[in-house]
Protein backbone atom coordinates (compact mmCIF):
# COMPACT_ATOMS: atom_id res chain seq x y z
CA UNK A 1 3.78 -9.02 6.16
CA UNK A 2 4.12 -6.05 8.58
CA UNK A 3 0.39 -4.26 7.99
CA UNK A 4 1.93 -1.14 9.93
CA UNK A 5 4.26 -0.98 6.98
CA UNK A 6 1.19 0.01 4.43
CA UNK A 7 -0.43 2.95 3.91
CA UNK A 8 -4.27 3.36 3.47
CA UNK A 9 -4.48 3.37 -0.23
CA UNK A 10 -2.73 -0.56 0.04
CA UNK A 11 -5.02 -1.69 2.39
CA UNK A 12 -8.12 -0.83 -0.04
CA UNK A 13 -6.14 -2.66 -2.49
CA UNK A 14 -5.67 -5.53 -0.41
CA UNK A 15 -9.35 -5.46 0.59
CA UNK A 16 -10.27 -5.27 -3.01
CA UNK A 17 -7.77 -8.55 -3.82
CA UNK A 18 -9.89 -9.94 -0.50
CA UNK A 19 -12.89 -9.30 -2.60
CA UNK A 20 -12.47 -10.42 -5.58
CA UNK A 21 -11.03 -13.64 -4.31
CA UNK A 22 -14.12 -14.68 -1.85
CA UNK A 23 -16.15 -13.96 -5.04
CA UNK A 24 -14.75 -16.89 -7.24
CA UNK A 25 -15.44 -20.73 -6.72
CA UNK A 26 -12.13 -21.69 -5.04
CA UNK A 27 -12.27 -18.65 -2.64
CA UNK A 28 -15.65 -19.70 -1.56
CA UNK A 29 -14.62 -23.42 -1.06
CA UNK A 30 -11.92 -21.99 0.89
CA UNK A 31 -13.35 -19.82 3.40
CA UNK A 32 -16.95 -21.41 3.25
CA UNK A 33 -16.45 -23.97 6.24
CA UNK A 34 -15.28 -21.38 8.52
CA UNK A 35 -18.03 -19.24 7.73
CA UNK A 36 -20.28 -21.81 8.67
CA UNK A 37 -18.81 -22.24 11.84
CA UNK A 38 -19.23 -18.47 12.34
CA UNK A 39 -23.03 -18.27 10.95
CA UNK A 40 -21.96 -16.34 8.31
CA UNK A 41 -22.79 -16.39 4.67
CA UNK A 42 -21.21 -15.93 1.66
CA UNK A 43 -22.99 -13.70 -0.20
CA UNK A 44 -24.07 -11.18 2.72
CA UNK A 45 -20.17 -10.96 3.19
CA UNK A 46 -19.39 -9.96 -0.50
CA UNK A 47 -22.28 -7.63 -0.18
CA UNK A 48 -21.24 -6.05 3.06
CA UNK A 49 -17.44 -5.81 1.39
CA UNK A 50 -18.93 -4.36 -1.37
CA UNK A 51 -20.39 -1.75 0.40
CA UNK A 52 -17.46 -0.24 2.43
CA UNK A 53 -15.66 0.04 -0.97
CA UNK A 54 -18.31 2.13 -2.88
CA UNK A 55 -18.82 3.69 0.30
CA UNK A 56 -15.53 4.53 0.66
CA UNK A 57 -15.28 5.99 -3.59
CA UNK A 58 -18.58 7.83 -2.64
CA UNK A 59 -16.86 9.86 0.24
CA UNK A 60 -13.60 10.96 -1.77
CA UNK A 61 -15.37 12.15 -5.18
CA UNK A 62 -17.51 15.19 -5.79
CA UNK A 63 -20.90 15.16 -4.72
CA UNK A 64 -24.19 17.50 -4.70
CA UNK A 65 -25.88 18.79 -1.66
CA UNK A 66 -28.99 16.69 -2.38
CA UNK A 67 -26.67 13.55 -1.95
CA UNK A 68 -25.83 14.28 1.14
CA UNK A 69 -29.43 15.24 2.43
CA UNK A 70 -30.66 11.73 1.69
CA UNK A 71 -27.71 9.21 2.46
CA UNK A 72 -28.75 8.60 5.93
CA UNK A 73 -30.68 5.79 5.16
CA UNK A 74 -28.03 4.25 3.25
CA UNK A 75 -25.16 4.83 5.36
CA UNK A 76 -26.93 3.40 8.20
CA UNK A 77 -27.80 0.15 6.52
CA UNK A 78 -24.31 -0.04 5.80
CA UNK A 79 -23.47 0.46 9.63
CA UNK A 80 -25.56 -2.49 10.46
CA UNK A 81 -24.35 -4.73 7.65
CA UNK A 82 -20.58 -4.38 9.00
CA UNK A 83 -21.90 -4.96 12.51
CA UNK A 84 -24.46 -7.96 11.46
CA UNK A 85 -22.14 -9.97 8.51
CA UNK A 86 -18.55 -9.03 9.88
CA UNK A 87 -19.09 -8.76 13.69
CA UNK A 88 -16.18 -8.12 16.07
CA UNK A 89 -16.73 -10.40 19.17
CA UNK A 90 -15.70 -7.99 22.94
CA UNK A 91 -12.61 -9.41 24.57
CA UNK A 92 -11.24 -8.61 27.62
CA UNK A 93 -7.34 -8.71 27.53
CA UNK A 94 -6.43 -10.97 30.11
CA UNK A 95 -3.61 -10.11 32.64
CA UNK A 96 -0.02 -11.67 31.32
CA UNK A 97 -1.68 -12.68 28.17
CA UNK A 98 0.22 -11.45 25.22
CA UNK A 99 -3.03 -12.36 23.50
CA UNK A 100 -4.71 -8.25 22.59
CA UNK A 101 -8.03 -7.84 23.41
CA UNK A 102 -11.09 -6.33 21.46
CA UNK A 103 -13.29 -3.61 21.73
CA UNK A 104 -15.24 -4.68 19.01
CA UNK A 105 -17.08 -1.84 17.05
CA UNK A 106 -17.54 -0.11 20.36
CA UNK A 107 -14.54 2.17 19.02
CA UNK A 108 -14.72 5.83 18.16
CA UNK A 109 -13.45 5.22 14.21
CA UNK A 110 -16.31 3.01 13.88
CA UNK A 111 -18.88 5.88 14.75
CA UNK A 112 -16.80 8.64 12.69
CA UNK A 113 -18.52 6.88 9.63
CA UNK A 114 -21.54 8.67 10.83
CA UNK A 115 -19.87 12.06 11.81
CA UNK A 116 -18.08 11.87 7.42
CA UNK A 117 -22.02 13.16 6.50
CA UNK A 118 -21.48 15.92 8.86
CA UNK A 119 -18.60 17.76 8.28
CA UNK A 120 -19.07 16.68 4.50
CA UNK A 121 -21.93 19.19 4.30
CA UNK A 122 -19.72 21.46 6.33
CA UNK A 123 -16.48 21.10 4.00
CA UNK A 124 -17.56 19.43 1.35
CA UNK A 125 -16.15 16.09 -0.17
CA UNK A 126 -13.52 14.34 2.20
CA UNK A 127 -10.77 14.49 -0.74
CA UNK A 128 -10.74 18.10 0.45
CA UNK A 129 -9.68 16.93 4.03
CA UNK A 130 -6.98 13.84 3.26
CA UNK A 131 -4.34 13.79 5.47
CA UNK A 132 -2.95 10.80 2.74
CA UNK A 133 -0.94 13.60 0.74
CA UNK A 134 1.01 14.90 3.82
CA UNK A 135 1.63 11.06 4.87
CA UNK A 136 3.42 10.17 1.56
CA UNK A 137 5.02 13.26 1.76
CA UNK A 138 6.01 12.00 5.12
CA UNK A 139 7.33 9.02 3.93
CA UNK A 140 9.15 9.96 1.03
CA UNK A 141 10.79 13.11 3.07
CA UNK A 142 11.78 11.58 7.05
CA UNK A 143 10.77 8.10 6.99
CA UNK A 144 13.58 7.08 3.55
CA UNK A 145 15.84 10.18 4.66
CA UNK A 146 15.79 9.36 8.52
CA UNK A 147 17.20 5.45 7.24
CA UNK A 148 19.94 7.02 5.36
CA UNK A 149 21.23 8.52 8.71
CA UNK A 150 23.24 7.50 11.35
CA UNK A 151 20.41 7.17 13.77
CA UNK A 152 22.43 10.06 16.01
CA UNK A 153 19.91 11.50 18.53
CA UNK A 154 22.24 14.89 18.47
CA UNK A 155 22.64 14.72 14.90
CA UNK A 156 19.21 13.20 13.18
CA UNK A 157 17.73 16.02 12.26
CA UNK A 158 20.54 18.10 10.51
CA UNK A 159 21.22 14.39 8.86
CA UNK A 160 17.71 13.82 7.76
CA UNK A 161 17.46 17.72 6.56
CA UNK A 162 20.51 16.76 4.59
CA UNK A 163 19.70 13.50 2.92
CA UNK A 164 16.27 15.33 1.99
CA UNK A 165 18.30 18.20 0.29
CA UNK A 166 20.50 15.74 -1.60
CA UNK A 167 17.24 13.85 -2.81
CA UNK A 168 16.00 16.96 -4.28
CA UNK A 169 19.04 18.16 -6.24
CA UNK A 170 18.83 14.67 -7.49
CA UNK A 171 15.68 14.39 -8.84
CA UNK A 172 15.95 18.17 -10.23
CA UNK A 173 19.26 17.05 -12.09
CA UNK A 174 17.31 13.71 -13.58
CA UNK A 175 14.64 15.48 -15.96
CA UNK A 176 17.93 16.87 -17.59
CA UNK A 177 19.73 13.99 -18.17
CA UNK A 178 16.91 10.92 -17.82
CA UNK A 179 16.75 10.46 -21.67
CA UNK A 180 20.65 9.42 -21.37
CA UNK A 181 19.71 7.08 -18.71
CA UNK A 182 19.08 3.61 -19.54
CA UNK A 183 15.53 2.79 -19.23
CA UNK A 184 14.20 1.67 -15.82
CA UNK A 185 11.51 -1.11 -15.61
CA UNK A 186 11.09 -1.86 -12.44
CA UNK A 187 8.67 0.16 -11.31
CA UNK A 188 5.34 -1.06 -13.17
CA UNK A 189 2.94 1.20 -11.45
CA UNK A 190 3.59 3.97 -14.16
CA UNK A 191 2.51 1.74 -16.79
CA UNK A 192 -1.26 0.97 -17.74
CA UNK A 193 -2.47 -2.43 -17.19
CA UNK A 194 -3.01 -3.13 -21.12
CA UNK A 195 0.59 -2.66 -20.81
CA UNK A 196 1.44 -5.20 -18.15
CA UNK A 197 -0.51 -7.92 -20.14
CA UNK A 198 1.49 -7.36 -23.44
CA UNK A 199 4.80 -7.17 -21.31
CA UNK A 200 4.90 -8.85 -18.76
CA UNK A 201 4.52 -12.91 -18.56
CA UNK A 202 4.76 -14.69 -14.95
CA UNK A 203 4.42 -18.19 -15.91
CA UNK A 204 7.30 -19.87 -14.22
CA UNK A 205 6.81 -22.41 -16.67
CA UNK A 206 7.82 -20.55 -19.23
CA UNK A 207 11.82 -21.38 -19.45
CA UNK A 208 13.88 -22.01 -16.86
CA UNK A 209 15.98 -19.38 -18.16
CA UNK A 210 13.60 -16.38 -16.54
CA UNK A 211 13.78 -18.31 -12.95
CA UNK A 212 16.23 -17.31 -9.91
CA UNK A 213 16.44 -19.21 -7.17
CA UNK A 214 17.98 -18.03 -3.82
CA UNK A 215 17.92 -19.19 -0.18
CA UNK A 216 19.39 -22.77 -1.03
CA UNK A 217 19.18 -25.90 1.67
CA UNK A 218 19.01 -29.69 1.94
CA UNK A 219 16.55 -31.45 3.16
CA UNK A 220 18.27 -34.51 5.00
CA UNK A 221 14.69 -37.75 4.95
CA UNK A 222 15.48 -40.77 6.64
CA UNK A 223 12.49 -42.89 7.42
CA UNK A 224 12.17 -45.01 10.40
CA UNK A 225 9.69 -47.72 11.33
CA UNK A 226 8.58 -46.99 14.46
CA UNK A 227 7.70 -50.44 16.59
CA UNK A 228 5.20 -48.99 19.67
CA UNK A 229 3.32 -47.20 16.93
CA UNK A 230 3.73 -49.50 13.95
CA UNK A 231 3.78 -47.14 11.35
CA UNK A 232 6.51 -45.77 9.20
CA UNK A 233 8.13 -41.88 10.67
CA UNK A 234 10.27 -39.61 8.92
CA UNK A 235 13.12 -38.07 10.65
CA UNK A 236 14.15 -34.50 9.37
CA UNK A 237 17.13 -32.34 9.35
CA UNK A 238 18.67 -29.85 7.31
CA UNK A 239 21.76 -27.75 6.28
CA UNK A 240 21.21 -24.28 5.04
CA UNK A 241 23.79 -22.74 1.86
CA UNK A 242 24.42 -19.67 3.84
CA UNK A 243 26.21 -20.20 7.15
CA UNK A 244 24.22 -16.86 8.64
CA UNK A 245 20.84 -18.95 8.47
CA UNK A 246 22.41 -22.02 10.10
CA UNK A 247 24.22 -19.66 12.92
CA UNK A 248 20.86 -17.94 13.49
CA UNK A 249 19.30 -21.70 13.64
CA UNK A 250 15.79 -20.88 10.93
CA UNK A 251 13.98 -23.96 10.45
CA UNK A 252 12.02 -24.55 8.00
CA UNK A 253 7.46 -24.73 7.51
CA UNK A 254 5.97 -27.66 9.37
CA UNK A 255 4.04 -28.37 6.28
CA UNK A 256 7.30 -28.97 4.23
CA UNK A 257 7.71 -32.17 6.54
CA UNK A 258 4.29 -32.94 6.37
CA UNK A 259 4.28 -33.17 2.70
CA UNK A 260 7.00 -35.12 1.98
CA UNK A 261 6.07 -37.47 4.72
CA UNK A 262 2.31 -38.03 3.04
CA UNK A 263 3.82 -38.41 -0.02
CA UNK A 264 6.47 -41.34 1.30
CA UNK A 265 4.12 -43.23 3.71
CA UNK A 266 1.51 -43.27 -0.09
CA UNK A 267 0.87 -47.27 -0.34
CA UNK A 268 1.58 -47.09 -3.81
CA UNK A 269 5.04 -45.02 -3.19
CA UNK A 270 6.29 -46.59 0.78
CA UNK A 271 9.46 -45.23 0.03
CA UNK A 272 12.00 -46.58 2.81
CA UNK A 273 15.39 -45.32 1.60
CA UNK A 274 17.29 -42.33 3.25
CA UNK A 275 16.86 -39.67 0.67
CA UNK A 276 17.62 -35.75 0.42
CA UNK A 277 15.45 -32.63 -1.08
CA UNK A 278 17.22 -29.75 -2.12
CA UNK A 279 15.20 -26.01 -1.68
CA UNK A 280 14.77 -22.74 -2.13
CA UNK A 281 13.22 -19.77 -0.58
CA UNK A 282 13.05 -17.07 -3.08
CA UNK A 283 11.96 -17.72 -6.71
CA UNK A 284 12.26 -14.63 -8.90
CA UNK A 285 10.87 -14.62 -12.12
CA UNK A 286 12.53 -12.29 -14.81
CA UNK A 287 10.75 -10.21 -18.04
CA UNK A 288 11.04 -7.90 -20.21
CA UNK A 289 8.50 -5.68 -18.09
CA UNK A 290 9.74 -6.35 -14.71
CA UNK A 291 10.42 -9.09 -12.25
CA UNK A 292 8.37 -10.80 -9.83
CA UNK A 293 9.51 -12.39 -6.20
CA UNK A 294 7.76 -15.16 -4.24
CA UNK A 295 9.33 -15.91 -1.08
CA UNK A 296 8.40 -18.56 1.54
CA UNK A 297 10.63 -18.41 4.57
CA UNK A 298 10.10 -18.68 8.34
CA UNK A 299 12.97 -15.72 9.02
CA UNK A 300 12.82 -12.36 5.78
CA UNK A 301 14.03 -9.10 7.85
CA UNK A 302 12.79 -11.28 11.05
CA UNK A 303 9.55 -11.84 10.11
CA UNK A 304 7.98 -14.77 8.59
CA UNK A 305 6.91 -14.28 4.65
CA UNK A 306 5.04 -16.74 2.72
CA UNK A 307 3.74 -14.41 -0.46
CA UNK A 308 0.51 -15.71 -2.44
CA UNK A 309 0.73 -17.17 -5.42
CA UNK A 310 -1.67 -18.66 -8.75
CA UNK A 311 -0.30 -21.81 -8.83
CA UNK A 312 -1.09 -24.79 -11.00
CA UNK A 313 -1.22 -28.77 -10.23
CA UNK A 314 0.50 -30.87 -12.81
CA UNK A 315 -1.11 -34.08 -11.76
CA UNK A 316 -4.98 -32.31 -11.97
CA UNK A 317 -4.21 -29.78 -13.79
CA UNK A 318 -6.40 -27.07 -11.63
CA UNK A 319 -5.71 -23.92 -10.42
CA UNK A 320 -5.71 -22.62 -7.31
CA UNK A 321 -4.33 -19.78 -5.10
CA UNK A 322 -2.15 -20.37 -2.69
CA UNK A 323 1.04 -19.79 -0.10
């Protein structure tokens, strides 16, 4: 996913999901060995997290004077938490590399957490100061317009100006004739979440009638017992549905051939026979409150996009989350 393509309000969300995932077993089995590697535990992590989140609440709602007069302390242990349990190691970008360097927290955003106390005895509580209300405005005014445009240089503006105008007469017209309108679901962030739970059910389990798959291909096995290394390889190739994929040549996730490999060379399984595997890369599941897309594929708008999922083993039966 493109994380220039979110605004700040997503980002806490996704930091929240972060969260809340590193604080449950499987999240902690997860990430645990690579914390170790890093020094790093668990719990001064989920603290540190914590923090920046209440911190974070603490700055946008209303506050008394006397609040402010005594948060030093606190903000400053929370300065030296991010800097102790999430440290940011100085790189130098190296000439030709494509690699970015780091600054680590020797960056000027980093000591603006400071500089919030002052100017929010100055102004007053940093909702009064969010620039997030002009940047959705932004958004929703040139960035949607400006794509309904011919890209023109000469012309862009008057184009934009014009889309923006047509949006607005639109929207006007709708509270006059939305109750004649057949009711729209897809948007679910206007419902409460009480509401999602009764309505809304993404098991894909469920029936096979609420599942839509998209982004068809064959997998094309053929195993081959390989004499220098005496052991048993699988050759791969496969044949897309669409003939745009195949023209622009996408492959397909190195760990799709390594799991069907594992699973063939299995002594109890050693299957030997050419065999095929037919797949899919978008699997949209359909409800009365709304549906719900997971795509895994190495090419969506040019990007690869492998969305996270709760998914369940039939052979254990645990749960897990996963790409």
């Amino acid at each position: 996913m493109d994380g220039t393509r979110i605004t700040g309000t997503e980002r806490k969300g996704n930091y929240l999901i972060m969260l809340v995932a590193l604080s449950t077993e499987r999240g902690k089995e997860i990430m645990g060995p690579f914390l170790t590697k890093k020094k790093l535990t668990m719990n001064n992590i989920i603290n540190t997290m914590t923090l920046m989140l209440a911190f974070d609440e603490w700055c946008s709602r209303k506050k008394f004077k006397w609040e402010l007069d005594n948060c030093e302390s606190a903000v400053s242990y929370l300065l030296e938490s991010i800097k102790k349990h999430l440290p940011l190691e100085v790189k130098v970008k190296e000439k030709g590399s494509k690699e970015a360097g780091c600054n680590g927290y020797h960056k000027i955003k980093f000591h603006a957490i400071w500089l919030f106390i002052v100017y929010m005895r100055k102004y007053g509580s940093s909702v009064n100061f969010d620039s997030s209300y002009g940047e959705e405005h932004h958004r929703w005014a040139v960035n949607r317009t400006g794509k309904r445009t011919q890209h023109r240089y000469n012309s862009f503006v008057h184009q934009t100006c014009t889309r923006d105008s047509e949006n607005t007469l639109i929207r006007h017209v709708f509270k006059f004739i939305k109750d004649q309108c057949p009711k729209d679901c897809r948007h679910l962030y206007e419902q409460s979440r009480r509401d999602m739970d009764e309505r809304f059910n993404g098991d894909v389990s469920a029936s096979t009638e609420q599942l839509v798959l998209l982004g068809r291909y064959t997998l094309y096995c053929e195993p081959v017992w390989e004499e220098k290394a005496n052991k048993q390889e699988t050759k791969f190739s496969h044949l897309w549905a669409n003939k745009k994929r195949i023209i622009s040549g996408i492959g397909l996730h190195s760990d799709v051939y390594h799991g069907l490999s594992s699973y063939s060379d299995k002594p109890e399984i050693q299957y030997t026979d050419f065999y095929t595997v037919e797949g899919y890369t978008s699997l949209t599941v359909q409800s009365d409150g709304g549906n719900v897309i997971y795509r895994a594929s190495e090419s969506y708008h040019g990007k690869k996009r492998y969305d996270w999922a709760l998914i369940e083993d039939p052979v254990t039966g645990s749960t897990y989350i996963g790409q």
